[in-house]
N, C-alpha and C. Protein backbone atom coordinates (compact mmCIF):
# COMPACT_ATOMS: atom_id res chain seq x y z
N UNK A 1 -7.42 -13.38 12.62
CA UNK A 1 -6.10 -13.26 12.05
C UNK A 1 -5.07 -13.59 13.13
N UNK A 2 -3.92 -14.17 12.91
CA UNK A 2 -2.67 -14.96 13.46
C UNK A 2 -1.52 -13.55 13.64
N UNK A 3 -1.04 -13.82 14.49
CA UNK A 3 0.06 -12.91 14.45
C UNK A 3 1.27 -12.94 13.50
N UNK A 4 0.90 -14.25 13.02
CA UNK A 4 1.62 -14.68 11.61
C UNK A 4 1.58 -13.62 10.33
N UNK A 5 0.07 -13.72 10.19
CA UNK A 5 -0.61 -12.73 9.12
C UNK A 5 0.17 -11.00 9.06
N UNK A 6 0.41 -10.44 10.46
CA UNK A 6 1.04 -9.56 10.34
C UNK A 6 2.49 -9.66 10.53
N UNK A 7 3.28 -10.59 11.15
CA UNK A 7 4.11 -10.47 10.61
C UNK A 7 4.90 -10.87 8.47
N UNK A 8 3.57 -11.83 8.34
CA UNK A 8 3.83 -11.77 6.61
C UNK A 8 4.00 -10.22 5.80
N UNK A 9 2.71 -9.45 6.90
CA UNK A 9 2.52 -7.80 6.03
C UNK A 9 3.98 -7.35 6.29
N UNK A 10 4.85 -7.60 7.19
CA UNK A 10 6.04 -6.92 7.49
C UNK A 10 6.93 -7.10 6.68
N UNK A 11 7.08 -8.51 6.77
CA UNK A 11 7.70 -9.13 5.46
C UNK A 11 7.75 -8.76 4.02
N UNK A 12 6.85 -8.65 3.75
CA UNK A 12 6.07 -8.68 2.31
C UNK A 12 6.76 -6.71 1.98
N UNK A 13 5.89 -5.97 2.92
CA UNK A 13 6.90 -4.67 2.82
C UNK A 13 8.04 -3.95 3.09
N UNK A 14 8.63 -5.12 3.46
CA UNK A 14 10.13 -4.88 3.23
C UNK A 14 10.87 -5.62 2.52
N UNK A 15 10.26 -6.81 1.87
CA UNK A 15 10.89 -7.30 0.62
C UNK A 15 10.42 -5.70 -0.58
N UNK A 16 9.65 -5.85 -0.41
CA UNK A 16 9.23 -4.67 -1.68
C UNK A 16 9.75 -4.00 -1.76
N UNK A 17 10.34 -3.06 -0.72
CA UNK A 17 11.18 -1.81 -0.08
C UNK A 17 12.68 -2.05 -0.72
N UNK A 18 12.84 -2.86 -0.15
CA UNK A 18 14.43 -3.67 -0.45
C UNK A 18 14.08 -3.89 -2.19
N UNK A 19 13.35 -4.32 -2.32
CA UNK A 19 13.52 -5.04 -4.07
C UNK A 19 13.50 -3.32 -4.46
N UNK A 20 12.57 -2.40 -4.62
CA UNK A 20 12.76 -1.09 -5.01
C UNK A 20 14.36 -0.82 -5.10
N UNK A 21 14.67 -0.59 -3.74
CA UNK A 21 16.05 0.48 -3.47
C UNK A 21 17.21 -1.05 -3.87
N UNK A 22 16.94 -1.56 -4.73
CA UNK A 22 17.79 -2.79 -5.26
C UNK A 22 17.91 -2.28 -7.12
N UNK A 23 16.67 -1.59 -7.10
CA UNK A 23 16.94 -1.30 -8.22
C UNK A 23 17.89 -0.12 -9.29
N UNK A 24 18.50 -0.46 -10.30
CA UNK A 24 19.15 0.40 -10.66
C UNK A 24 18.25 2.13 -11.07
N UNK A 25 19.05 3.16 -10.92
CA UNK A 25 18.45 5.04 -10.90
C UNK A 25 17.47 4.28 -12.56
N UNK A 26 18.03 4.15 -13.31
CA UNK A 26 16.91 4.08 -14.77
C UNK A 26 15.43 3.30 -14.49
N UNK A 27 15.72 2.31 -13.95
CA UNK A 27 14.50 1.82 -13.38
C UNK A 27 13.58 2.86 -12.65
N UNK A 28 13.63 3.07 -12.28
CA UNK A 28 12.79 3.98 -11.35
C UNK A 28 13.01 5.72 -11.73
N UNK A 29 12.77 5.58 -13.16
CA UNK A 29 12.53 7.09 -13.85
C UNK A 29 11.13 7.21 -13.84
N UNK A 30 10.24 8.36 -14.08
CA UNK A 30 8.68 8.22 -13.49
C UNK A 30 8.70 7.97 -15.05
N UNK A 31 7.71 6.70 -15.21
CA UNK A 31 6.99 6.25 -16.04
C UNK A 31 5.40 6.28 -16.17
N UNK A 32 4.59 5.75 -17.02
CA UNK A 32 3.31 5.37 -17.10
C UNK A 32 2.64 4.74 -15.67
N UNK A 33 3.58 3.70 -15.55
CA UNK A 33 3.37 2.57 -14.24
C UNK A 33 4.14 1.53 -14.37
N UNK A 34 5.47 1.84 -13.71
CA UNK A 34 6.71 1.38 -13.10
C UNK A 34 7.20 1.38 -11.99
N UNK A 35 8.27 0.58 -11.82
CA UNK A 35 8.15 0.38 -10.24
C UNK A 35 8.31 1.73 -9.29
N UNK A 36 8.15 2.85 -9.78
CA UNK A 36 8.25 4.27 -8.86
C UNK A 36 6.67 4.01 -8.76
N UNK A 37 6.25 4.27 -9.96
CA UNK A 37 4.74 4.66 -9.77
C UNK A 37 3.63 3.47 -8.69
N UNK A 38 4.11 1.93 -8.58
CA UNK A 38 3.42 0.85 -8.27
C UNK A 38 3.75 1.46 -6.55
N UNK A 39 4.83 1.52 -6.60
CA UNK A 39 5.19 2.14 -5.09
C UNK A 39 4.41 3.33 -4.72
N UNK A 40 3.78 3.79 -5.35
CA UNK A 40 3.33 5.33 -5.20
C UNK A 40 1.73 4.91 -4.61
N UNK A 41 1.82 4.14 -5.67
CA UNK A 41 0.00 3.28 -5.22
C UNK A 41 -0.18 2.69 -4.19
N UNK A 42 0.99 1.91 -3.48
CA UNK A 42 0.71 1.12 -2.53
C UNK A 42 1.08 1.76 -1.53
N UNK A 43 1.79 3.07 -1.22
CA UNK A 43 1.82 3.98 -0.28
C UNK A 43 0.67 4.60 -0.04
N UNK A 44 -0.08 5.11 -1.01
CA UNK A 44 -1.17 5.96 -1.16
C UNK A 44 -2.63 5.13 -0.55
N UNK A 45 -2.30 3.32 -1.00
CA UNK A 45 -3.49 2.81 0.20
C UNK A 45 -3.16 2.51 0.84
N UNK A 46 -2.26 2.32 0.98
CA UNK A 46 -1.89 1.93 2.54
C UNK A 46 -1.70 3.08 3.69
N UNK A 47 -2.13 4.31 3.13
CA UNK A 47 -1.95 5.87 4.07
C UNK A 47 -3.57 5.63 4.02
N UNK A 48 -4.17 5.60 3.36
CA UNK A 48 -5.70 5.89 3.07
C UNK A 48 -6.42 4.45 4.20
N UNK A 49 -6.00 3.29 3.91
CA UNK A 49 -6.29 2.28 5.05
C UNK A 49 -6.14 2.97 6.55
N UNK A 50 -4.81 3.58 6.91
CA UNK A 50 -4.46 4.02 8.24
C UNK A 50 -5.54 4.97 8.55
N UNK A 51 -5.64 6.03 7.36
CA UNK A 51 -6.54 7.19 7.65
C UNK A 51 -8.21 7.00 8.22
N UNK A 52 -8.67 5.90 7.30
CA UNK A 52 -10.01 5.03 7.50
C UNK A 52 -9.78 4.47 8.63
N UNK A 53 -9.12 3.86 9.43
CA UNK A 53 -8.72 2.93 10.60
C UNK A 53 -8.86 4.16 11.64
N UNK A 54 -8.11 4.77 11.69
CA UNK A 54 -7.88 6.10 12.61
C UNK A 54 -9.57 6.60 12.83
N UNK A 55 -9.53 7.33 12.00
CA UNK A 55 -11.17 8.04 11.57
C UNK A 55 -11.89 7.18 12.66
N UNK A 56 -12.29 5.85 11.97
CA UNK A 56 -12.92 4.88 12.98
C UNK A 56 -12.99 4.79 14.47
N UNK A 57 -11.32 4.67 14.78
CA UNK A 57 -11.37 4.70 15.73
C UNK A 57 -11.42 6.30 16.99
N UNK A 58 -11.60 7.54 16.29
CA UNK A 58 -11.78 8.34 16.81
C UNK A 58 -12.96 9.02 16.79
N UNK A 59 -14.01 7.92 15.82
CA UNK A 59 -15.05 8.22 15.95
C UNK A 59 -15.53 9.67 14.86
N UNK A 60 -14.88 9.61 13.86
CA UNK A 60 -14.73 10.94 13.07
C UNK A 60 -15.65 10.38 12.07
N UNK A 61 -15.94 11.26 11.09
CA UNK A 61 -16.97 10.71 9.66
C UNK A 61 -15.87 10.06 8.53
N UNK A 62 -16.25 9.72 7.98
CA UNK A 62 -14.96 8.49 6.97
C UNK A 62 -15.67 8.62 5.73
N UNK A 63 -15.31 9.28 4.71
CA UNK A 63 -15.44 9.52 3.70
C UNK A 63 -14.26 8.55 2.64
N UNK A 64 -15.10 6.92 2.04
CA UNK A 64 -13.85 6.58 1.52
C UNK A 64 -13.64 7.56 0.22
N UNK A 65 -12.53 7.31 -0.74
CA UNK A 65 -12.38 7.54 -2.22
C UNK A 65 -13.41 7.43 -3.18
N UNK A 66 -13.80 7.79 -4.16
CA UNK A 66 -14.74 7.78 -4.77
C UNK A 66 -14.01 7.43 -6.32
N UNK A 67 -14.99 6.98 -7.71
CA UNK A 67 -14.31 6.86 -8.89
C UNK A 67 -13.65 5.28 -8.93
N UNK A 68 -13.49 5.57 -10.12
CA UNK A 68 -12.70 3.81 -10.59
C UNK A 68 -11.40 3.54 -9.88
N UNK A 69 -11.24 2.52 -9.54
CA UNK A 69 -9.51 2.35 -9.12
C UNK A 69 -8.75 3.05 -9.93
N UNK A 70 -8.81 2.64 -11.43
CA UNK A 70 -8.11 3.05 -12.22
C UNK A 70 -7.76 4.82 -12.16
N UNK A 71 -9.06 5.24 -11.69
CA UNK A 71 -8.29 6.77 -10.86
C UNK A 71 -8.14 7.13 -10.02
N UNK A 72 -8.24 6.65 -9.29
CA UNK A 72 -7.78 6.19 -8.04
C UNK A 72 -6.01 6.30 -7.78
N UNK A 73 -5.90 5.60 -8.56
CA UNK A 73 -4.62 5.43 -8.94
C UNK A 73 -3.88 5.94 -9.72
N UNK A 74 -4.25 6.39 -10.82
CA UNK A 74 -3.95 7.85 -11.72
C UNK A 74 -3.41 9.12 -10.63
N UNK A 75 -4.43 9.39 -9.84
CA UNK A 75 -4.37 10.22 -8.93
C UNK A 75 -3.18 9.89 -7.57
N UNK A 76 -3.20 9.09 -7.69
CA UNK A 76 -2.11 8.61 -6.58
C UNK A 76 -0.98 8.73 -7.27
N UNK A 77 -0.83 8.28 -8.42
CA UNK A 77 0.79 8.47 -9.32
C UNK A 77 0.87 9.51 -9.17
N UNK A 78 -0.20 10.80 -9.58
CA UNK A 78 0.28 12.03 -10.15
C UNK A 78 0.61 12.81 -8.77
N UNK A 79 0.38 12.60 -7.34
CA UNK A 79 1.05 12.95 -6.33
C UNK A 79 1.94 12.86 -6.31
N UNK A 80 2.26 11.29 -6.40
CA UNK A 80 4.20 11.37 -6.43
C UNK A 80 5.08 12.12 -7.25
N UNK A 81 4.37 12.64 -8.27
CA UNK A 81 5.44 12.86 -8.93
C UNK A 81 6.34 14.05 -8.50
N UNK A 82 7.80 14.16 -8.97
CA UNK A 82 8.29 15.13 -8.29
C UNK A 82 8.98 14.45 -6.55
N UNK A 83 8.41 13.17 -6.12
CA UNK A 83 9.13 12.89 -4.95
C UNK A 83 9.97 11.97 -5.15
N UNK A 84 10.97 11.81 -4.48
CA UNK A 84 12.18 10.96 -4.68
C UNK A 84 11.58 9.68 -3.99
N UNK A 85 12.17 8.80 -4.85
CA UNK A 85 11.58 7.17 -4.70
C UNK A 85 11.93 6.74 -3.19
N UNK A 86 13.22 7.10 -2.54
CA UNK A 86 13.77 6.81 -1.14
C UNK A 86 12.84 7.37 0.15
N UNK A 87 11.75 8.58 -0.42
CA UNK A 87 11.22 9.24 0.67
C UNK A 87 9.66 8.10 0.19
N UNK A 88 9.67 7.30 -0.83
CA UNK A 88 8.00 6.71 -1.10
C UNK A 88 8.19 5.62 -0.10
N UNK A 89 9.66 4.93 -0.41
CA UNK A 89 10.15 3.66 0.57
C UNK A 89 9.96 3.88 1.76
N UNK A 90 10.41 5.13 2.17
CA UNK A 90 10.78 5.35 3.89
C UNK A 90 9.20 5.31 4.14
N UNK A 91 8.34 6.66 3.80
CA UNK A 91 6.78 6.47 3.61
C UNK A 91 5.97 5.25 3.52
N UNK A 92 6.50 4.26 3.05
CA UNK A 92 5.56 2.92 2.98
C UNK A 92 6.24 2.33 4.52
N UNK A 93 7.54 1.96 4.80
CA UNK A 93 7.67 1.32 5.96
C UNK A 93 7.14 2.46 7.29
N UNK A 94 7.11 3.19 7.21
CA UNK A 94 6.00 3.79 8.24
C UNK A 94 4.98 4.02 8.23
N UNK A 95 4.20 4.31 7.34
CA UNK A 95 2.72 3.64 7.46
C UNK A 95 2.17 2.63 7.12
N UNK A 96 3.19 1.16 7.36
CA UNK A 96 3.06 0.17 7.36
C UNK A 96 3.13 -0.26 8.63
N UNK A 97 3.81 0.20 9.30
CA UNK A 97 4.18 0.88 10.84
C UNK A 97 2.77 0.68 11.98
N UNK A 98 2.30 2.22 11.11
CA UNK A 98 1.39 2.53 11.47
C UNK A 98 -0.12 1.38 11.83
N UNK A 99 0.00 1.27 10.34
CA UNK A 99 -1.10 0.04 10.11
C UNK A 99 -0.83 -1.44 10.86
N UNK A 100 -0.04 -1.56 11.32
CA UNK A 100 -0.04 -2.79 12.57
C UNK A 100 0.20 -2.77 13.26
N UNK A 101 0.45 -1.22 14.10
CA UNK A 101 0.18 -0.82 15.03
C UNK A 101 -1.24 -0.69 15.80
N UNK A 102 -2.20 0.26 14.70
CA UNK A 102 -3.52 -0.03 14.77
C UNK A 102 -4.25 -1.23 15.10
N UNK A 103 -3.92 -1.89 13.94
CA UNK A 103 -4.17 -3.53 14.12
C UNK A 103 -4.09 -4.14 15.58
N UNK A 104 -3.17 -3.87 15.77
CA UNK A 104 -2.96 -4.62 17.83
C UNK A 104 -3.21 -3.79 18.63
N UNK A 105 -3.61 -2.74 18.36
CA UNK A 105 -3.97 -1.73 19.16
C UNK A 105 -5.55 -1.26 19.42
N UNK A 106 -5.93 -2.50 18.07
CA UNK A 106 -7.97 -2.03 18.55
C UNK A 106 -8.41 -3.86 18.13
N UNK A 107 -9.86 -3.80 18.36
CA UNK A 107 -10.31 -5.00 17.61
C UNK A 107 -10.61 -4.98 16.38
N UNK A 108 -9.89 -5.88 15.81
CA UNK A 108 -9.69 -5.69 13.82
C UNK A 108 -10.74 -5.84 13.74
N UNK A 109 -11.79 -6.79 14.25
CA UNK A 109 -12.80 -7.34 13.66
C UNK A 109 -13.75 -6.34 13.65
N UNK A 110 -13.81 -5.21 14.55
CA UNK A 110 -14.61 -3.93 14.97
C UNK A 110 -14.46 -2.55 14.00
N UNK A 111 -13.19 -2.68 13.07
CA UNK A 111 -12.77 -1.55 12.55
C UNK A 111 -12.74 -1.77 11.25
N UNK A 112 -14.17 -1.57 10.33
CA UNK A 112 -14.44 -1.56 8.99
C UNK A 112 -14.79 -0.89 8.09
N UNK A 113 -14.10 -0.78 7.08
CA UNK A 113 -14.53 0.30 6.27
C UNK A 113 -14.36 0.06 4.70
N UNK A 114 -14.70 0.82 3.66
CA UNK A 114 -14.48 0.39 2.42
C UNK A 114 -13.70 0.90 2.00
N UNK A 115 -12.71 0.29 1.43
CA UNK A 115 -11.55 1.02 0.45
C UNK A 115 -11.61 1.75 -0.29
N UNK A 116 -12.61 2.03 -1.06
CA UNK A 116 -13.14 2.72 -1.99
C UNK A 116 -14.94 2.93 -2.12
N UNK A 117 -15.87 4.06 -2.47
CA UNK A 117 -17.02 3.86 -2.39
C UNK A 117 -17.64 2.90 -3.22
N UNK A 118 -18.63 2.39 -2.80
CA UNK A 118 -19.20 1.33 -3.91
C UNK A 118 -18.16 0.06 -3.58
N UNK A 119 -17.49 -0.17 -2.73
CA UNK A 119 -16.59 -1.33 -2.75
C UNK A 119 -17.26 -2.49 -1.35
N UNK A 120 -16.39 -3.31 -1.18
CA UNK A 120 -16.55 -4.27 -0.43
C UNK A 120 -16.53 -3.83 0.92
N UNK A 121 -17.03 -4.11 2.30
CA UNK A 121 -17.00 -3.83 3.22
C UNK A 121 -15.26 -5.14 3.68
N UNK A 122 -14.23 -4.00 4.45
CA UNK A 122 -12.93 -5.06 4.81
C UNK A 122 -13.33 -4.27 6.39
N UNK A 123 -12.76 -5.44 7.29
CA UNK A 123 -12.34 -5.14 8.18
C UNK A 123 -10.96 -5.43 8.25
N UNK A 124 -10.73 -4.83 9.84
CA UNK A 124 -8.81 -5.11 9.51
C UNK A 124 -8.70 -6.20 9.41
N UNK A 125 -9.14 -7.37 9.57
CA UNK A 125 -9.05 -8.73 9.99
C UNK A 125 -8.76 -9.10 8.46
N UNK A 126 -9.48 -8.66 7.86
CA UNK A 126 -9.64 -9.26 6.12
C UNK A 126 -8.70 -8.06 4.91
N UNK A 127 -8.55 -6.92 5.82
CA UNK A 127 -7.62 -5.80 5.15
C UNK A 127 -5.94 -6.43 4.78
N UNK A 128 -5.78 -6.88 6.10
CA UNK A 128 -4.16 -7.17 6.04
C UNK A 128 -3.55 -8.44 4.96
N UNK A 129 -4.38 -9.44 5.38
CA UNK A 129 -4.07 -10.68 4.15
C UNK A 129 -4.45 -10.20 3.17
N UNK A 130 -5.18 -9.35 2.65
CA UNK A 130 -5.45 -8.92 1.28
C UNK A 130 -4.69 -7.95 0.97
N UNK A 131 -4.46 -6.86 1.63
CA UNK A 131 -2.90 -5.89 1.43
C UNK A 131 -1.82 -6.82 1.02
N UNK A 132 -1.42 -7.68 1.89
CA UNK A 132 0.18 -8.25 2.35
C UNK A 132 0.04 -9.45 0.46
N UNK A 133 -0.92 -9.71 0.47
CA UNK A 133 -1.10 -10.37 -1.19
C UNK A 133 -1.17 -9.32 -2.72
N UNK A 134 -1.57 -8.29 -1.99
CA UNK A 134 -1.68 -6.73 -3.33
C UNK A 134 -0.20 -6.75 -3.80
N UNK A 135 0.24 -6.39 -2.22
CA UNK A 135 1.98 -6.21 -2.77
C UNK A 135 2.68 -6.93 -3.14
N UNK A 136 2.38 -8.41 -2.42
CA UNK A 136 3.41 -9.54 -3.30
C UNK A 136 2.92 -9.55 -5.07
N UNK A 137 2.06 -9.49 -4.98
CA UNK A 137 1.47 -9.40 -6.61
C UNK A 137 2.20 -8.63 -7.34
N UNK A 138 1.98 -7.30 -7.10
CA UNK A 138 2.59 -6.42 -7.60
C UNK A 138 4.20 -6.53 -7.51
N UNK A 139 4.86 -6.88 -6.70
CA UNK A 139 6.39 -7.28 -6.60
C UNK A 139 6.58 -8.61 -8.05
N UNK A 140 5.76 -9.28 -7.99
CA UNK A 140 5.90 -10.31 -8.98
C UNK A 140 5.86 -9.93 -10.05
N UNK A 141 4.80 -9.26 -10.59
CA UNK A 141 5.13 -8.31 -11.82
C UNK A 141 5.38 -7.64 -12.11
N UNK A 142 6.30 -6.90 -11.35
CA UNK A 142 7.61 -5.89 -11.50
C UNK A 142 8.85 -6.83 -11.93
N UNK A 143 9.34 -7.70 -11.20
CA UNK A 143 10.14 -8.72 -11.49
C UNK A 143 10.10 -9.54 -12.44
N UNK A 144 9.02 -10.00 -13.42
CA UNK A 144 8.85 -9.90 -14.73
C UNK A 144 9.10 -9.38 -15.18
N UNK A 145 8.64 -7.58 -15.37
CA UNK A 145 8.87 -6.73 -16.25
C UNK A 145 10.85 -6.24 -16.09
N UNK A 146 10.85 -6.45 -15.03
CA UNK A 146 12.33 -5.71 -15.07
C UNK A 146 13.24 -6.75 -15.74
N UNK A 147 13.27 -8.05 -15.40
CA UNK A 147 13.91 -9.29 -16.29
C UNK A 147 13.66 -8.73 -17.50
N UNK A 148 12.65 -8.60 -18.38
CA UNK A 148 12.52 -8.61 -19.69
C UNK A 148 13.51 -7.40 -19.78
N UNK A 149 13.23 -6.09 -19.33
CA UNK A 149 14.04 -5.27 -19.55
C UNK A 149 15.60 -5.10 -19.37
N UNK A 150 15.72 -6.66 -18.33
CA UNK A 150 17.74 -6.40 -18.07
C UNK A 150 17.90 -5.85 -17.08
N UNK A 151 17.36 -5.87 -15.90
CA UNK A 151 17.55 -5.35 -14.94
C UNK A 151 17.58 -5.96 -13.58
């Protein structure tokens, strides 16, 4: 990986950050899975990446997540709820922080783990371009959905 690659992850989460706190208070009422809740998810792996990274590197036991994404993520919404969208923002740019900090701070290629059990083996090397693409994704179809809605 290029030093490019992480600066795209930087990029990428602070366009998101910015597109969030761009949005009008109705937008970001807790919904099903709206842009509070998509934010909630991508905080929640991207804390869980750091946590697996860390673990690793301190040599601790690493127990990933277990269950379908789909609850995975259920479970990650239903944390947020109750937190104000400005503390999920501030929360994602610091353990976004975090996570490329790590990154230059060990050998990516050395620090692997699965995102979930039963999942793919990532190292950081292959974590970050695949993060820094989760979120643009997800930014894209938020920005769909909010157009349709007028926003």
């Amino acid at each position: 990986m290029t030093k490019d690659e992480l600066e795209r992850l930087n990029r990428t989460v602070e366009a998101f950050c910015s597109y969030i706190e761009s949005l009008p208070p109705e937008a970001l009422t807790e919904q099903e899975w709206g842009p509070k809740e998509v934010l909630a998810h991508l905080v929640f792996h991207h804390q869980g990446y750091v946590a697996m990274a860390e673990a690793i590197a301190q040599g601790k036991p690493l127990i990933p997540p277990k269950g379908r994404f789909r609850d995975i993520n259920a479970y990650a919404v239903d944390k947020s709820r109750g937190v104000d969208t400005a503390e999920l923002v501030e929360q994602f740019r610091q353990v976004n922080h975090r996570l490329v900090a790590l990154y230059q701070s060990s050998d990516p290629e050395a620090v692997s783990f699965r995102i979930k059990q039963d999942s793919k083996l990532f190292s950081l090397t292959e974590l970050v371009p695949a993060a820094e693409a989760h979120i643009r994704n997800h930014q894209r179809k938020l920005e769909r959905e909010q157009l349709k809605r007028g926003y």
